[in-house]
Protein backbone atom coordinates (compact mmCIF):
# COMPACT_ATOMS: atom_id res chain seq x y z
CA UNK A 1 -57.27 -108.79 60.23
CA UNK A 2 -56.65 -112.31 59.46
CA UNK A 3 -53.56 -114.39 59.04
CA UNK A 4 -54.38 -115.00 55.07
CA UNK A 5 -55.09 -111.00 54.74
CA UNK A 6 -51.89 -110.64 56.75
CA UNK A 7 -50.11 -112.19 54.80
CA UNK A 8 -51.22 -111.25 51.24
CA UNK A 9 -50.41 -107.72 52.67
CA UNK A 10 -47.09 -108.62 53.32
CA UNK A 11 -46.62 -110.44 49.55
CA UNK A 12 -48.53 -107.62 48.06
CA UNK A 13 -45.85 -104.74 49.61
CA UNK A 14 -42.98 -107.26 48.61
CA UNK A 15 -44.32 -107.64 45.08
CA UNK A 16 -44.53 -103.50 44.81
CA UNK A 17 -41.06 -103.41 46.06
CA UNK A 18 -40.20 -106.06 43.06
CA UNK A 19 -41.98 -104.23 40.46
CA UNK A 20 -40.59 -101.18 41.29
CA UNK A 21 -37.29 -102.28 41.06
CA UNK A 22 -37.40 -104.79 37.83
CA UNK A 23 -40.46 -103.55 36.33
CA UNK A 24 -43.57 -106.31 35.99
CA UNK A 25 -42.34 -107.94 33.11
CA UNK A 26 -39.43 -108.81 34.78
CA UNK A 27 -40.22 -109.90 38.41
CA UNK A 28 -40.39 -113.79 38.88
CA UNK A 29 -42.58 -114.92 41.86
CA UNK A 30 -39.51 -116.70 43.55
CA UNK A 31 -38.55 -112.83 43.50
CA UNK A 32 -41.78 -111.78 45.03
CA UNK A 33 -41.34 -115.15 47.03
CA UNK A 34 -37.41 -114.32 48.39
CA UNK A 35 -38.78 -110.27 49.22
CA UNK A 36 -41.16 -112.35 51.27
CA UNK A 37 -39.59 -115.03 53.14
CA UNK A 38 -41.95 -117.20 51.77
CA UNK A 39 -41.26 -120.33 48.84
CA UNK A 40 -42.84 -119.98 45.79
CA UNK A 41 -45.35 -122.64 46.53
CA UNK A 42 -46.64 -121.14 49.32
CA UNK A 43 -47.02 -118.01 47.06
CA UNK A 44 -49.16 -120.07 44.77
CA UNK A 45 -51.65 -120.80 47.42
CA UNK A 46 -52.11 -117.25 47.56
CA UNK A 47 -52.18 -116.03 44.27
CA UNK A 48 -52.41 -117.92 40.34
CA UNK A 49 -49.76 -115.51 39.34
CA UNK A 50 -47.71 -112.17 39.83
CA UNK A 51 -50.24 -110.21 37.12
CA UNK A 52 -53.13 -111.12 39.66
CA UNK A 53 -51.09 -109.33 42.49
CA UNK A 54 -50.66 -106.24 40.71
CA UNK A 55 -53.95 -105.81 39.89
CA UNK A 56 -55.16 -106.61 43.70
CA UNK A 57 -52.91 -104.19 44.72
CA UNK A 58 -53.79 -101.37 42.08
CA UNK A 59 -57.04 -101.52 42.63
CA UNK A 60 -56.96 -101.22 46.17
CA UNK A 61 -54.29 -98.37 46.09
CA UNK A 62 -56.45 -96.76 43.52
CA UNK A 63 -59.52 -96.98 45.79
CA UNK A 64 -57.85 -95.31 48.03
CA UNK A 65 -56.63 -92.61 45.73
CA UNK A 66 -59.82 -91.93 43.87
CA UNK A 67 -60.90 -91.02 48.07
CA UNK A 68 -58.72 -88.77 48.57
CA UNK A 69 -58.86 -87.33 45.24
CA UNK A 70 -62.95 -86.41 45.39
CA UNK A 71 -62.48 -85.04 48.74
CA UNK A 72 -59.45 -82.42 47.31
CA UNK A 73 -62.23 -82.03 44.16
CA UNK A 74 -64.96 -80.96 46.56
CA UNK A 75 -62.40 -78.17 47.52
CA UNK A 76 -61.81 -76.72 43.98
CA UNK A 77 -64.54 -73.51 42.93
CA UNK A 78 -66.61 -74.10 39.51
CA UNK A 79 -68.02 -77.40 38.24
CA UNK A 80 -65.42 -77.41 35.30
CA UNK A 81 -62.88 -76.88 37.36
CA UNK A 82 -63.83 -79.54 39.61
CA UNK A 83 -64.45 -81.53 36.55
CA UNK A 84 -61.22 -81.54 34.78
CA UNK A 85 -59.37 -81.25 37.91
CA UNK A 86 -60.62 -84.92 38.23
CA UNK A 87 -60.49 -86.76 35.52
CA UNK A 88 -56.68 -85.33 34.47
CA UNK A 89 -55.75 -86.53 37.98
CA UNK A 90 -57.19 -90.11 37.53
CA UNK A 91 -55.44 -89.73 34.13
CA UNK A 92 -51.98 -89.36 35.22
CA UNK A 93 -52.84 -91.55 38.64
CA UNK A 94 -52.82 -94.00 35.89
CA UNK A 95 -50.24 -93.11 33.60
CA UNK A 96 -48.10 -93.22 37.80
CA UNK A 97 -48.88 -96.66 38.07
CA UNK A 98 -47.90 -97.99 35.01
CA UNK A 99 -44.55 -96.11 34.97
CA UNK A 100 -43.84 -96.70 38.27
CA UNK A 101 -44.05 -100.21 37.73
CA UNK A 102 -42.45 -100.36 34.52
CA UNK A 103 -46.00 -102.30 32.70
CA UNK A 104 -45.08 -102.99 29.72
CA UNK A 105 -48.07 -102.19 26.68
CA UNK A 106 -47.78 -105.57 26.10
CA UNK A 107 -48.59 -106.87 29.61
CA UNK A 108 -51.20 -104.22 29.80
CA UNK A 109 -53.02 -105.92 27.31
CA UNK A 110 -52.84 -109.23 28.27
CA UNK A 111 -54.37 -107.78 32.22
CA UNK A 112 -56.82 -105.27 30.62
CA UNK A 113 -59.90 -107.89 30.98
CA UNK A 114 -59.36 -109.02 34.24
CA UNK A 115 -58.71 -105.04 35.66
CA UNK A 116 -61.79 -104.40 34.24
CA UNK A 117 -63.78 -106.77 36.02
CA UNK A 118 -62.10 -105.63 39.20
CA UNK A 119 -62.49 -101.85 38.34
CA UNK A 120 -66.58 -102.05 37.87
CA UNK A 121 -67.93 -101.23 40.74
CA UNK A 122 -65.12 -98.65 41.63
CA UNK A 123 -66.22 -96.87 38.00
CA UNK A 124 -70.16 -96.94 39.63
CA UNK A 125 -68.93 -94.66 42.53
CA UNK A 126 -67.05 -92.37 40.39
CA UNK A 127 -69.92 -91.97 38.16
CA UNK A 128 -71.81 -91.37 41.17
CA UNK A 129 -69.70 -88.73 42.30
CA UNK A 130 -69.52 -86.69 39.15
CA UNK A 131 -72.95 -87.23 38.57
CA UNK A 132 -73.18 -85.27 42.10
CA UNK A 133 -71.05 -82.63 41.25
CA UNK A 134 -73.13 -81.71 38.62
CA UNK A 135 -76.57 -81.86 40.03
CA UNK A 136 -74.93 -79.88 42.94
CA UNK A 137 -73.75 -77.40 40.60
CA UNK A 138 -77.16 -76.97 38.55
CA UNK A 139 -78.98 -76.55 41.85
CA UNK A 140 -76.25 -73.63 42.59
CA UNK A 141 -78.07 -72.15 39.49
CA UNK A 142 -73.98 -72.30 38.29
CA UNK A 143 -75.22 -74.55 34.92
CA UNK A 144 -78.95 -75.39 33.00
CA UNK A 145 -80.86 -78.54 34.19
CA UNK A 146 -79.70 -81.56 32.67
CA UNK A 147 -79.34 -85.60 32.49
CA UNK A 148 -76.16 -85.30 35.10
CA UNK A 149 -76.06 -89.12 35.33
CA UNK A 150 -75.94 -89.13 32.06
CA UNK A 151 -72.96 -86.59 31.43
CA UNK A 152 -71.03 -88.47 34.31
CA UNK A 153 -71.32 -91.84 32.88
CA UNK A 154 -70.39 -90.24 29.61
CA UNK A 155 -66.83 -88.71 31.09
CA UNK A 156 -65.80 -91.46 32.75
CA UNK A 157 -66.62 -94.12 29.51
CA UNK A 158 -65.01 -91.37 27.32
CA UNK A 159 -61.64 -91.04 29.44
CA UNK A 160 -61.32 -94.82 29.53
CA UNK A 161 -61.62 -95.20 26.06
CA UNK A 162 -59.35 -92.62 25.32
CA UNK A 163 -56.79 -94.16 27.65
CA UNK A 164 -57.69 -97.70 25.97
CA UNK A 165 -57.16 -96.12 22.70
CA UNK A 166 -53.36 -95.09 23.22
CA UNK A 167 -52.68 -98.32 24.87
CA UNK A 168 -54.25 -99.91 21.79
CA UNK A 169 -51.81 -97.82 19.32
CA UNK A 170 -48.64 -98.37 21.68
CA UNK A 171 -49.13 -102.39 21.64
CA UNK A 172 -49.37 -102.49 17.62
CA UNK A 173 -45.94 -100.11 17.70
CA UNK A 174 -44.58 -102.12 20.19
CA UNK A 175 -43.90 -99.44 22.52
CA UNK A 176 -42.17 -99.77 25.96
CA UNK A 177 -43.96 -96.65 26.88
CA UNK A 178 -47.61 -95.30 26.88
CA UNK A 179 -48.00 -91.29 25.87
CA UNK A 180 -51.53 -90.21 27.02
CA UNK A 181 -50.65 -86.80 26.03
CA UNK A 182 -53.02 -86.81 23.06
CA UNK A 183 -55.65 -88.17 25.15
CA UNK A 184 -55.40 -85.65 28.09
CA UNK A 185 -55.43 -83.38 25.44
CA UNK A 186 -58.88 -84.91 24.18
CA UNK A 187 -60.00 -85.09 27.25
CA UNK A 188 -59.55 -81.25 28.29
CA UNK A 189 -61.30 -80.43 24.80
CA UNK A 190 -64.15 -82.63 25.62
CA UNK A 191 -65.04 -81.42 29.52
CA UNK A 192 -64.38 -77.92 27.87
CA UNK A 193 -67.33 -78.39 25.17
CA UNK A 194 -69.48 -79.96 27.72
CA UNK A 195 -69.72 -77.14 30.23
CA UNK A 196 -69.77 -73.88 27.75
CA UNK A 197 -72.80 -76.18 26.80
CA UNK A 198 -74.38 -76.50 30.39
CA UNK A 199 -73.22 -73.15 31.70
CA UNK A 200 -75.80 -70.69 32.34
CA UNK A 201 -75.60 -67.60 30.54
């Protein structure tokens, strides 16, 4: 590891610390900076600002977690259990990380754009994975031959825009909170109509 990696570790589990204490809106960077033992202007070599360490950080963390989640998917019996057993745990995985660190709808807007950029190629891989699932579960004779890239591409666009959707409505109420309950909800409905669809009789 380098010193500059070193030491972006060390701001980024300061900043999480911060976050989780005064929420995101809240934290300064001479918080982030005194959690550290570093001064702000050394933090600004580093990063522009503290919305660009969150979303480092979340994305890495949720790397991680989308790992660890596939491999406990793998585990489950029936591709719609799999299925929904995945994307309602990426669903509150989110939901976590916003809570946790107390992102205001607000804020979430105004980072949307840039976590998107950063989030690409991890949504490729989980697209990939599904899409695996499926053709693993249609050679199992368990559903009818189909476009499984396709479907997979389809969940995961679905499920964001659902989650976009209620973070959409919660900025123009001026929420502090997100509820994705109505989208889970969706969500289940949705994976549900797919696979009595695919299923082989």
């Amino acid at each position: 590891m380098t010193k500059k990696q070193d030491v972006k570790n060390k701001i980024g589990k300061a900043a999480m610390q911060c976050f989780a204490k005064f929420g995101l809106d809240k934290t300064t960077l001479g918080d982030i900076a005194k959690v550290v033992g570093l001064n702000k202007a050394t933090l600004y070599y580093y990063y522009k600002n503290k919305e660009d360490i969150f979303l480092e950080i979340a994305v890495s963390e949720g790397e991680e977690y989308l790992a660890k989640l596939q491999q406990q998917t793998i585990r489950k019996k029936g591709i719609e259990n799999q299925i929904w057993f995945y994307m309602y745990s990426r669903f509150n995985y989110y939901k976590n990380v916003l809570n946790m660190n107390r992102v205001s709808a607000e804020t979430l807007n105004k980072i949307l754009p840039k976590f998107f950029e950063l989030y690409d190629s991890m949504m490729k891989q989980e697209k990939k994975f599904l899409s695996q699932l499926i053709e693993n579960a249609t050679k199992n004779g368990e559903l009818v031959k189909s476009n499984a890239t396709k479907i997979a591409s389809t969940l995961i666009n679905l499920s964001d825009a659902l989650k976009h959707s209620e973070e959409q409505k919660s900025i123009l109420r001026g929420d502090d909170k997100i509820d994705y309950t109505q989208s889970i909800t969706d969500m289940k409905f949705l994976v549900t109509l797919i696979f009595s669809g695919l299923k082989k009789k």
